[in-house]
Protein backbone atom coordinates (compact mmCIF):
# COMPACT_ATOMS: atom_id res chain seq x y z
CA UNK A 1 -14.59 27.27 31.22
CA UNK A 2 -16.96 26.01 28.98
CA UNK A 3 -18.76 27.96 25.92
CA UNK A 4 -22.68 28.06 24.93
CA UNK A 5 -21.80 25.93 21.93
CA UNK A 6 -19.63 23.15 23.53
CA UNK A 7 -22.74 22.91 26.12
CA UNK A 8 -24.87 22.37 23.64
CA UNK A 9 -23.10 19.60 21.13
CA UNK A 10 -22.34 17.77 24.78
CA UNK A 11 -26.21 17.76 25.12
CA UNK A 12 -26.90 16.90 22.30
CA UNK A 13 -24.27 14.12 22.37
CA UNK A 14 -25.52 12.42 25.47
CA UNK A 15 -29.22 11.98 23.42
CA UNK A 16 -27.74 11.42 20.03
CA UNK A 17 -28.46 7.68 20.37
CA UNK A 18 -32.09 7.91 22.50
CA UNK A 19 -33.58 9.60 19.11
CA UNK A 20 -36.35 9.99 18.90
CA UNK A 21 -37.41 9.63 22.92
CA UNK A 22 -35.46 12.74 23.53
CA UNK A 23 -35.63 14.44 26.66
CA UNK A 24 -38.52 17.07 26.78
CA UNK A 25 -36.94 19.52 29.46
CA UNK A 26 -33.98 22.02 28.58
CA UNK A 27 -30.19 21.16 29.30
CA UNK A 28 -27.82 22.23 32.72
CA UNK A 29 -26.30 25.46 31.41
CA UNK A 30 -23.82 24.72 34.25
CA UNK A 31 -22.00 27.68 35.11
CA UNK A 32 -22.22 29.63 31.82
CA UNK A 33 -23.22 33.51 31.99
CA UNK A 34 -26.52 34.22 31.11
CA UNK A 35 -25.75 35.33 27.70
CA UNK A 36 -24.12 32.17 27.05
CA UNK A 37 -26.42 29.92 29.20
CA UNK A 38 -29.42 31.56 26.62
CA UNK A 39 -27.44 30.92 23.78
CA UNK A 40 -27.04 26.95 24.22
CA UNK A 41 -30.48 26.80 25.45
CA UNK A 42 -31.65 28.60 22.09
CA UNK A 43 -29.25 26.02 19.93
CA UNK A 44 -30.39 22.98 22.15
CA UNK A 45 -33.87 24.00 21.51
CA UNK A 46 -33.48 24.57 17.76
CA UNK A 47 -31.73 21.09 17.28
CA UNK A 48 -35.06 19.32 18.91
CA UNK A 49 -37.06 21.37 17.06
CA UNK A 50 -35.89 20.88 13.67
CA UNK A 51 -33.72 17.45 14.20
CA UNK A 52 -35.01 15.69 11.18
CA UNK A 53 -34.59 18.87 8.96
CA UNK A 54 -31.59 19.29 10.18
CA UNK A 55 -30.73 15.53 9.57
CA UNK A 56 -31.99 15.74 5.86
CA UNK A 57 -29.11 19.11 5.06
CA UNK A 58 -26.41 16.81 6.48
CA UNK A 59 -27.09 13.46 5.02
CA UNK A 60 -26.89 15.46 1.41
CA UNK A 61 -24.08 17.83 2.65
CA UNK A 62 -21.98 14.53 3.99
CA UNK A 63 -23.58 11.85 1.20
CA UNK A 64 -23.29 9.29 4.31
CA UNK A 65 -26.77 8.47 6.19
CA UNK A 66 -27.31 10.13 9.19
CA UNK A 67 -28.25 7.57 11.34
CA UNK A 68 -24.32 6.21 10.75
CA UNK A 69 -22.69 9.05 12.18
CA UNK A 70 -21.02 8.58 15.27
CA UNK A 71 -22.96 10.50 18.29
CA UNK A 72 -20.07 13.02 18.81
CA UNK A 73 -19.99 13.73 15.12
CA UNK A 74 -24.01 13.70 14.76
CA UNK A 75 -23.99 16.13 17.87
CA UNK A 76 -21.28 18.52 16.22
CA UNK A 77 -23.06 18.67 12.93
CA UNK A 78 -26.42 19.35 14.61
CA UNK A 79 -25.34 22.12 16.37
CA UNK A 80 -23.17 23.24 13.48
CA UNK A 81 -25.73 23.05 11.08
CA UNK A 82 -28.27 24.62 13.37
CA UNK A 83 -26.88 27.68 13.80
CA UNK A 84 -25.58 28.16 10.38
CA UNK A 85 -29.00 27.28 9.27
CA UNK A 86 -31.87 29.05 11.79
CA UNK A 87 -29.47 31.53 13.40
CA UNK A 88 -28.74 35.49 12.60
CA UNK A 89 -25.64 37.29 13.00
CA UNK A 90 -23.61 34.51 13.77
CA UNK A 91 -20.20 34.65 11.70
CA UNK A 92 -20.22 31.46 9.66
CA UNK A 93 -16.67 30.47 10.40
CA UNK A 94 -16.75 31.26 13.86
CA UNK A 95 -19.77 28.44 13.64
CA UNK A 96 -17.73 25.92 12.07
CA UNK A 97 -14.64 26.60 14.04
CA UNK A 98 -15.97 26.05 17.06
CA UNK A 99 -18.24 22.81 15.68
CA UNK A 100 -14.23 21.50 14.48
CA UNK A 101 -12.83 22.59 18.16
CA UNK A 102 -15.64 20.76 19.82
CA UNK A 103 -15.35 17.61 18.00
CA UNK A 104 -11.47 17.82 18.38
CA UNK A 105 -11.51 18.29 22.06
CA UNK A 106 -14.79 17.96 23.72
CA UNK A 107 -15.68 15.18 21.36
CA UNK A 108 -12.58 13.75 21.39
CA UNK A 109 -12.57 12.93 17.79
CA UNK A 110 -9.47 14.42 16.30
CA UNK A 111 -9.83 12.09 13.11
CA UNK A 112 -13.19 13.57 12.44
CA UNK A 113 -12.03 17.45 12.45
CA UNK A 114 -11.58 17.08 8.54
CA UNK A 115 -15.27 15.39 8.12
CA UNK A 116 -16.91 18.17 10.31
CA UNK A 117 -15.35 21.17 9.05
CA UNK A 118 -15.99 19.96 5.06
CA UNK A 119 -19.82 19.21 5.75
CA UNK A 120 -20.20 22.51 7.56
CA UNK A 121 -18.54 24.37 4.77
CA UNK A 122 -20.88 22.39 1.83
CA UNK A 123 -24.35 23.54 3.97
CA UNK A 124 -22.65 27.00 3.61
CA UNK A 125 -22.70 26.31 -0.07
CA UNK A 126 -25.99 25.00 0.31
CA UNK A 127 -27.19 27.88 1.82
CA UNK A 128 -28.43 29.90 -1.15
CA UNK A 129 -30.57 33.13 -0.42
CA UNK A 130 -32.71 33.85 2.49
CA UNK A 131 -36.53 34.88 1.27
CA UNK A 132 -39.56 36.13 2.51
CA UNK A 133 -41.59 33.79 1.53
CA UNK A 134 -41.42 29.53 0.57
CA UNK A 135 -43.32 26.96 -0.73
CA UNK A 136 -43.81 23.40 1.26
CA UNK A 137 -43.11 20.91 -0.86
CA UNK A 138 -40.21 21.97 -3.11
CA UNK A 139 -37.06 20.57 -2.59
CA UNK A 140 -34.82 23.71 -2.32
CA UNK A 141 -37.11 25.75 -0.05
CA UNK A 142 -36.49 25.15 3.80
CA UNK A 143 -38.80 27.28 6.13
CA UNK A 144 -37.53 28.80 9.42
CA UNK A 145 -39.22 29.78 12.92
CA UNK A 146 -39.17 33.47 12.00
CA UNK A 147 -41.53 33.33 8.78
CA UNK A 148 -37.93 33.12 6.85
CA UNK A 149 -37.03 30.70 3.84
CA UNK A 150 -33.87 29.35 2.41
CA UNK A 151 -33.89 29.33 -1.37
CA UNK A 152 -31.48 26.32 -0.95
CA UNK A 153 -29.14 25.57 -4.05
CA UNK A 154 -29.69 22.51 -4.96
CA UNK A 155 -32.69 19.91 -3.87
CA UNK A 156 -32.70 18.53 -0.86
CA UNK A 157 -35.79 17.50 0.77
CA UNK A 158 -37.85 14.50 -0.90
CA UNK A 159 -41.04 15.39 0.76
CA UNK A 160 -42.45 17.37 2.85
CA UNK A 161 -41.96 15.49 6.30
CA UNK A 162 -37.74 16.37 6.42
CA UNK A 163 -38.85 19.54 5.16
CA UNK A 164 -40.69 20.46 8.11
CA UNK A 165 -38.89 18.25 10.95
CA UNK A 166 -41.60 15.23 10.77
CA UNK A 167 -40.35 11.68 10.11
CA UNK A 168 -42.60 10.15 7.21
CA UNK A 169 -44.55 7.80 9.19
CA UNK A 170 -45.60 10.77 11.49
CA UNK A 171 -46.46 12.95 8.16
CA UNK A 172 -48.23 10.33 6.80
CA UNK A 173 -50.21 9.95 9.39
CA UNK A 174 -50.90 13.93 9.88
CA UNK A 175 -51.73 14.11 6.55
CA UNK A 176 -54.53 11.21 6.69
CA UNK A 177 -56.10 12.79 10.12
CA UNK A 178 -56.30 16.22 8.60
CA UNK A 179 -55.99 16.17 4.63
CA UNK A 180 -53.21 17.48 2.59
CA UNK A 181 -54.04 21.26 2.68
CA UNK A 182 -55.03 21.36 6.53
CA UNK A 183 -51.76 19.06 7.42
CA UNK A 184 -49.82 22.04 5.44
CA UNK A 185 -51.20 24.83 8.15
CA UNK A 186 -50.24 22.47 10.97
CA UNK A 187 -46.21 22.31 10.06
CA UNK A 188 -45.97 25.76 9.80
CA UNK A 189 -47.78 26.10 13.50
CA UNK A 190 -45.29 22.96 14.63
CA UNK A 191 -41.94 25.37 13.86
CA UNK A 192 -43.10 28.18 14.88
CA UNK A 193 -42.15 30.05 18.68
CA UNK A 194 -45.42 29.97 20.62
CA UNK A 195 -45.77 33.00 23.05
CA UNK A 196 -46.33 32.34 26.74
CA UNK A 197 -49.56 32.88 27.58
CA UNK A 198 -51.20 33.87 30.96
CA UNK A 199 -54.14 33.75 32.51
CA UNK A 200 -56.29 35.58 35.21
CA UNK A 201 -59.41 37.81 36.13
CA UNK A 202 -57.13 40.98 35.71
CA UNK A 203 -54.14 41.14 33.71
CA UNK A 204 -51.21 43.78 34.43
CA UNK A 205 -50.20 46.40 31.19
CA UNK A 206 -47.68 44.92 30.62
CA UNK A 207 -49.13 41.99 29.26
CA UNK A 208 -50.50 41.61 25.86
CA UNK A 209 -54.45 40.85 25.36
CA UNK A 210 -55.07 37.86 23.90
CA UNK A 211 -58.29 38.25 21.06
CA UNK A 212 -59.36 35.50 23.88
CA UNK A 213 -60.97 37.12 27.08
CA UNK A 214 -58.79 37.12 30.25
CA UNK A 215 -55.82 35.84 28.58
CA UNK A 216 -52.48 37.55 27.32
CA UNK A 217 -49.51 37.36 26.23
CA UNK A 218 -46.13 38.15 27.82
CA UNK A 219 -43.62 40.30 25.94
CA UNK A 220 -41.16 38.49 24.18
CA UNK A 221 -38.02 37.57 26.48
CA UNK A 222 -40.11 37.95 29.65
CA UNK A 223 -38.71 35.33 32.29
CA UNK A 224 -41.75 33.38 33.13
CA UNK A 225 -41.21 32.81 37.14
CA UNK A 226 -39.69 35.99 38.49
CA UNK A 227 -43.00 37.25 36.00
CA UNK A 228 -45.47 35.10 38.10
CA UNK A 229 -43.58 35.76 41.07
CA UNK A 230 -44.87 38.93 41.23
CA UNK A 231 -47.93 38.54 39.91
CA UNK A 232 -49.41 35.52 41.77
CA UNK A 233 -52.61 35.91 40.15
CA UNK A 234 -51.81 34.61 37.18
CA UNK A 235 -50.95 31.57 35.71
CA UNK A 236 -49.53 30.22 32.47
CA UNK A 237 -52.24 28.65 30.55
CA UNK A 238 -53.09 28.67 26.64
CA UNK A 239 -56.88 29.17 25.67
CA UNK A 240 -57.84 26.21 24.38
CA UNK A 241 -56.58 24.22 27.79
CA UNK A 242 -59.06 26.91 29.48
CA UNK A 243 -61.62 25.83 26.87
CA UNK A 244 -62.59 22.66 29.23
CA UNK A 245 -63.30 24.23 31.61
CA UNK A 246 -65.91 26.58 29.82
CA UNK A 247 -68.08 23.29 29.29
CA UNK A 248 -68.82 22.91 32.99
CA UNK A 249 -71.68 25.31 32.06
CA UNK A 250 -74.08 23.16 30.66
CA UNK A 251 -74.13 21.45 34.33
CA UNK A 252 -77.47 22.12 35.83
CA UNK A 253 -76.97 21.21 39.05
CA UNK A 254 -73.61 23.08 41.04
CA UNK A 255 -71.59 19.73 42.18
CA UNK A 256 -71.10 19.67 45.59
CA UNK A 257 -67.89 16.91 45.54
CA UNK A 258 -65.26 17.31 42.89
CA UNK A 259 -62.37 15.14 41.52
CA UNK A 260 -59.55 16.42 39.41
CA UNK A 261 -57.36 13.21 38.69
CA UNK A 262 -54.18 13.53 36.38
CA UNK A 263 -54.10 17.32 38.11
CA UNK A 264 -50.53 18.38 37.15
CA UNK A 265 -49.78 21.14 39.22
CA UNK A 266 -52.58 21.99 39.93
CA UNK A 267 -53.95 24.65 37.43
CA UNK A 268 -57.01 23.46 36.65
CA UNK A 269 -57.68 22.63 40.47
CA UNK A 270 -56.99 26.62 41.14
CA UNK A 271 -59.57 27.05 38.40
CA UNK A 272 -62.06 24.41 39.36
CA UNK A 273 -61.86 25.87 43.00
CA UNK A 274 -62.58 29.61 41.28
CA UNK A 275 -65.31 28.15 39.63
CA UNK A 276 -67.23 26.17 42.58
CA UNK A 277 -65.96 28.12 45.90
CA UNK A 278 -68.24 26.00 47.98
CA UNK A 279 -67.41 22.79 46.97
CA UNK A 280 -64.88 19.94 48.36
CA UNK A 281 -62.71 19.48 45.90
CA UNK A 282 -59.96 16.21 45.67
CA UNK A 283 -56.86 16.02 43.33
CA UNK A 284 -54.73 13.40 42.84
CA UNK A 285 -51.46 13.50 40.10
CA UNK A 286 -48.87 10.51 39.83
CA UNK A 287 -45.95 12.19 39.32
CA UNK A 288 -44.38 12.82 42.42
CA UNK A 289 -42.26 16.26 41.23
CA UNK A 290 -46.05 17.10 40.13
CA UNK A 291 -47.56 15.93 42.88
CA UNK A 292 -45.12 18.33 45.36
CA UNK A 293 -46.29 21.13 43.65
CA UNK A 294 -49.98 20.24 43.67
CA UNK A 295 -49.49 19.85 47.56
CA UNK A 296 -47.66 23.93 47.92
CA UNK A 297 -51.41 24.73 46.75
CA UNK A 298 -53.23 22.28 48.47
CA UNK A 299 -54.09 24.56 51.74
CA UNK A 300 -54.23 27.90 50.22
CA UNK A 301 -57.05 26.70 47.87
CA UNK A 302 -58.52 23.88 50.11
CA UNK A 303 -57.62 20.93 48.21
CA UNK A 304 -57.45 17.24 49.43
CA UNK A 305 -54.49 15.80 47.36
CA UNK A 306 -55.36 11.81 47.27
CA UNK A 307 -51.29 9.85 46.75
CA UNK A 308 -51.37 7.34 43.87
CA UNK A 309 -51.55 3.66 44.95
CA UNK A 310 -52.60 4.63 48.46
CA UNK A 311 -56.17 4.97 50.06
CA UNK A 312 -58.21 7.35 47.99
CA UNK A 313 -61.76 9.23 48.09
CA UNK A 314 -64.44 7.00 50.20
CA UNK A 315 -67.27 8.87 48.91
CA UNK A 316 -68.43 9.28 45.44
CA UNK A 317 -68.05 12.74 43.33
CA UNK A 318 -70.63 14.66 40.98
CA UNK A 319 -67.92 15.98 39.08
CA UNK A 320 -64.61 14.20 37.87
CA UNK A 321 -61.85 15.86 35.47
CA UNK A 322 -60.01 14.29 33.54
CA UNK A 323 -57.60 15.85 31.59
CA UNK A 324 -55.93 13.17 30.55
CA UNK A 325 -51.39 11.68 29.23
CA UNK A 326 -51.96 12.28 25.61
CA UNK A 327 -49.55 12.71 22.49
CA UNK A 328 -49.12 16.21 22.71
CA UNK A 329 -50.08 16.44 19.17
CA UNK A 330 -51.74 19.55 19.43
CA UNK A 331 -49.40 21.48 21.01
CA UNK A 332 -45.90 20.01 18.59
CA UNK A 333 -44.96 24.27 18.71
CA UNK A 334 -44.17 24.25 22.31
CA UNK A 335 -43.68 20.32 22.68
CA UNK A 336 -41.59 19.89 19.66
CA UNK A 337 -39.76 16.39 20.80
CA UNK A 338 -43.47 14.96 21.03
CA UNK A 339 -43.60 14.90 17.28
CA UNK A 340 -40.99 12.38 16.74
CA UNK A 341 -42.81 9.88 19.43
CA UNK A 342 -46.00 9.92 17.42
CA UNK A 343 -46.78 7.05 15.85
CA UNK A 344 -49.45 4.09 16.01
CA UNK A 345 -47.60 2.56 18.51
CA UNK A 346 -47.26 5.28 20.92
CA UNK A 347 -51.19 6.10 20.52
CA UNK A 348 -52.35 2.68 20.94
CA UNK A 349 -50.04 2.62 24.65
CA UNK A 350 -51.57 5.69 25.23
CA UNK A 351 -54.97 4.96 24.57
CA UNK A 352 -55.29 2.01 27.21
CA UNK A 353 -53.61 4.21 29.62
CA UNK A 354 -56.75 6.86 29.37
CA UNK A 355 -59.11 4.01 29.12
CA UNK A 356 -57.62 2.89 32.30
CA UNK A 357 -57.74 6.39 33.88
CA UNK A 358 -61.04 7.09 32.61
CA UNK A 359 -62.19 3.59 34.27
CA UNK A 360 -61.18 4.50 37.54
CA UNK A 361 -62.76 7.98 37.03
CA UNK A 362 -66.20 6.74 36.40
CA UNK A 363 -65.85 4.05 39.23
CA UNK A 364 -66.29 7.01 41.47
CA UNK A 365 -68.79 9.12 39.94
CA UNK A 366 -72.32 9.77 41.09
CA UNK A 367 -75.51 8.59 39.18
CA UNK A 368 -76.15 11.35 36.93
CA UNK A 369 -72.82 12.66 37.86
CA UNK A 370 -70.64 14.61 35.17
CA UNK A 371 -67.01 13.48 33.87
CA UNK A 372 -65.06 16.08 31.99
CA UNK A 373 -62.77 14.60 29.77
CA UNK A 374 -59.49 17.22 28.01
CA UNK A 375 -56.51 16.34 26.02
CA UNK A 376 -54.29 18.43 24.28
CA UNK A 377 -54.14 16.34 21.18
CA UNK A 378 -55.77 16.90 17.98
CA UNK A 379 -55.34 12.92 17.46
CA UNK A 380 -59.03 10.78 16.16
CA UNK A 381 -57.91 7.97 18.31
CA UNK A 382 -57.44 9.58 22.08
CA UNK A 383 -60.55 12.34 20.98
CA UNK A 384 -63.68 10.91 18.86
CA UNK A 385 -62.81 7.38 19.36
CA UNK A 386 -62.49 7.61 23.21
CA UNK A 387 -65.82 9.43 23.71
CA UNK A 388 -67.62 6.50 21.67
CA UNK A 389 -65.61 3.97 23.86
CA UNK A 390 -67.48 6.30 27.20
CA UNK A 391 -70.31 6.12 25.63
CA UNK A 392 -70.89 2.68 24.74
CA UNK A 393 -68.67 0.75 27.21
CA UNK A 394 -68.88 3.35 30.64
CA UNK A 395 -72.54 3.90 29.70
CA UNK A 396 -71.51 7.84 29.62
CA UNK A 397 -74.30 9.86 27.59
CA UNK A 398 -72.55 13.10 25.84
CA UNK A 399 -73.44 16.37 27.04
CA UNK A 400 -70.81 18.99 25.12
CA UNK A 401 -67.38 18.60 23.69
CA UNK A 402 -65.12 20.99 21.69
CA UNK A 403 -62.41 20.39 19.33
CA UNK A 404 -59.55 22.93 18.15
CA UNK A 405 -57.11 22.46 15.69
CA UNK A 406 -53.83 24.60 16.58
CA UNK A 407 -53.70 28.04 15.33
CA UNK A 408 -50.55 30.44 14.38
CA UNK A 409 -47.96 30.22 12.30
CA UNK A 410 -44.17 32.21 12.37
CA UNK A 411 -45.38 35.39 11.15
CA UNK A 412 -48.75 34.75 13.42
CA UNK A 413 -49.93 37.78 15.56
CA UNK A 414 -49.36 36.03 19.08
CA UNK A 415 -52.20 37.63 19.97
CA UNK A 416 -54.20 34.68 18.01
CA UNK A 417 -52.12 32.11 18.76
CA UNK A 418 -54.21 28.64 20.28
CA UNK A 419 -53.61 25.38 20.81
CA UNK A 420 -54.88 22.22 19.38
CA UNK A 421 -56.77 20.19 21.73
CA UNK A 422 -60.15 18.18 22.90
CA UNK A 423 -62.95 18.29 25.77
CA UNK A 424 -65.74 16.35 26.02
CA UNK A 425 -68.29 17.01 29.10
CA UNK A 426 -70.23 13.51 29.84
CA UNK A 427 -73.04 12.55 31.76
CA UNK A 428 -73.15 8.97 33.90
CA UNK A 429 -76.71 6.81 33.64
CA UNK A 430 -78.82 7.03 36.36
């Protein structure tokens, strides 16, 4: 029988090497006991969260270079220094007993047992005190998810990217998109817990009001689908996604045919279909797990779901949505393994994808037809940049847009939490 730690530094093992494209889901607690099935989920979670942090305390705990360390050993330490780092009332050599177990047996690294168990013990030593409050920037101060710092002992972090969990590429390029002071804000929102947020025209009690109408927040611990399972009429959504979808106001004329491509599964199509009860509305989504669940609402809410690469819409549409693959840079909080995947590279691959999407979106819009494009990113490149590329390439005119910069922090009512992201309502030539 296996424990929540040993699940967890097998995990992480498996995706030591595939850093940074780690997996975005959560792992298989197996057959664990809830307690202990939370528990590696939590440390799993924390690891992705804070891997370069993380990576930073053991490269000065071990003087060897992280990247060296074999995956079993990386994995071990991880999870070791995880808990021992971001975790309460977890007995410190219970933490590295099991991290020296682990290695021994799960790992199968016997040699390594010493190695493990003497890093472990110097981040104990590196610990120092646990404060209310930090400062971003200096070496010794590490912040955590719950508004926490460590006062560390001696310095560790050279800037502020380990500091924080960014690599320095990634901060460097933060930094230039927002400026120094603005970037600051933003790593505190990227380690911090986002609450799950719901969405609906009535909300039950025991949900939370958001400061934004017709939105709340669940209580903490709150299993999301038995939650939704018995209250249907809502659905998980943060403000600014809903944000969009607000824009569709400055349309004059009600469209009458409606396209929602890249449609997930399918909450903006439930929305759309609130919005404009009369109208035909199409969807299409090319991910086929996606795409299954986009079909389960298909009849209830009269939606024609178009397959990819297959015979789509005929006719022409006065409305298409777009809400578009981005880099998930404004919402790092909730998709923390996004952060480490963000880099000119990435955004340039992902920019001719929504060129490409937004092509075949305006190929089947009406003269003086609107095109609603959303992203969750708070990225110049897939926002500003794109909407000039509409405008002067797709001969798009702009109607509205909207631009939010994600807000909340550790110690953040959740009741004020948002989001970063983009819309942008356009209008096709005549």
């Amino acid at each position: 029988m296996q424990d929540a730690r040993s699940v967890a530094s097998a995990s992480i093992a498996k995706t030591f090497k595939r850093f940074p494209e780690l997996d975005p889901s959560s792992i298989d607690a197996g057959d664990l006991e809830p307690r202990d099935a939370s528990l590696a989920r939590a440390i799993d979670h924390s690891v992705r969260r804070r891997w370069l942090t993380l990576a930073a305390m053991i490269e000065h705990a071990s003087n060897r270079p992280f990247v060296t360390l074999e995956p079993t050993v990386g994995a071990s330490l991880l999870v070791g220094t995880s808990q021992l780092l971001l975790f309460d009332r977890l007995p410190d050599h219970a933490i590295i007993d099991c991290a020296v177990e682990w290695t021994r047996h799960g790992g199968k690294r016997p040699r390594a047992t010493g190695f493990v168990n003497a890093v472990l013990r110097k981040v104990v030593k590196l610990r120092g005190s646990l404060e209310e409050t930090g400062e971003l920037g200096n070496e010794k101060h590490l912040p955590r998810s719950d508004g926490s710092w460590w006062h560390l002992t001696e310095d560790v972090f050279k800037s502020v990217a380990p500091q924080v969990g960014f690599s320095k590429k990634v901060w460097a390029r933060i930094e230039k998109q927002l400026g120094a002071q603005i970037a600051q804000t933003f790593a505190l929102n990227a380690i911090a817990e986002p609450p799950l947020i719901v969405t609906g025209e009535t909300l039950p009690q025991s949900v939370t009001p958001h400061e934004t109408p017709k939105f709340g927040v669940l209580p903490s611990g709150v299993e999301i689908q038995p939650f939704l399972k018995e209250s249907p009429q809502l659905h998980v959504q943060d403000p600014t996604s809903g944000v969009s979808l607000t824009l569709l106001r400055s349309i004059e004329q009600t469209p009458h045919r409606i396209l929602d491509l890249c449609a997930g599964r399918g909450t903006k199509t439930k929305q759309l279909r609130a919005l404009f009860p009369d109208a035909m509305i199409g969807a299409t989504e090319p991910n086929d797990a996606r795409r299954a669940s986009l079909q389960e609402i298909a009849k209830e809410f009269d939606v024609t779901v178009y397959a990819p690469n297959k015979e789509g819409p005929t006719e022409p549409f006065d409305l298409v949505v777009a809400d578009v693959p981005c880099s998930n840079s404004g919402v790092f909080a909730r998709r923390p393994e996004a952060k480490y995947r963000y880099d000119e590279k990435h955004i340039t691959s992902l920019v001719e994808l929504q060129q490409t999407i937004i092509r075949d979106g305006v190929a089947v819009l009406n003269p003086n037809g609107h095109f609603l494009y959303a992203t969750c990113s708070i990225d110049r490149e897939e926002n500003g940049s794109q909407i000039a590329w509409m405008q002067s390439k797709r001969k798009l005119s702009l109607v509205d847009q909207s631009a939010t910069l994600p807000s909340g922090a550790p110690t953040s009512d959740p009741a004020t939490w948002h989001d970063g992201g983009f819309a942008a309502l356009l209008q096709r030539k005549a």
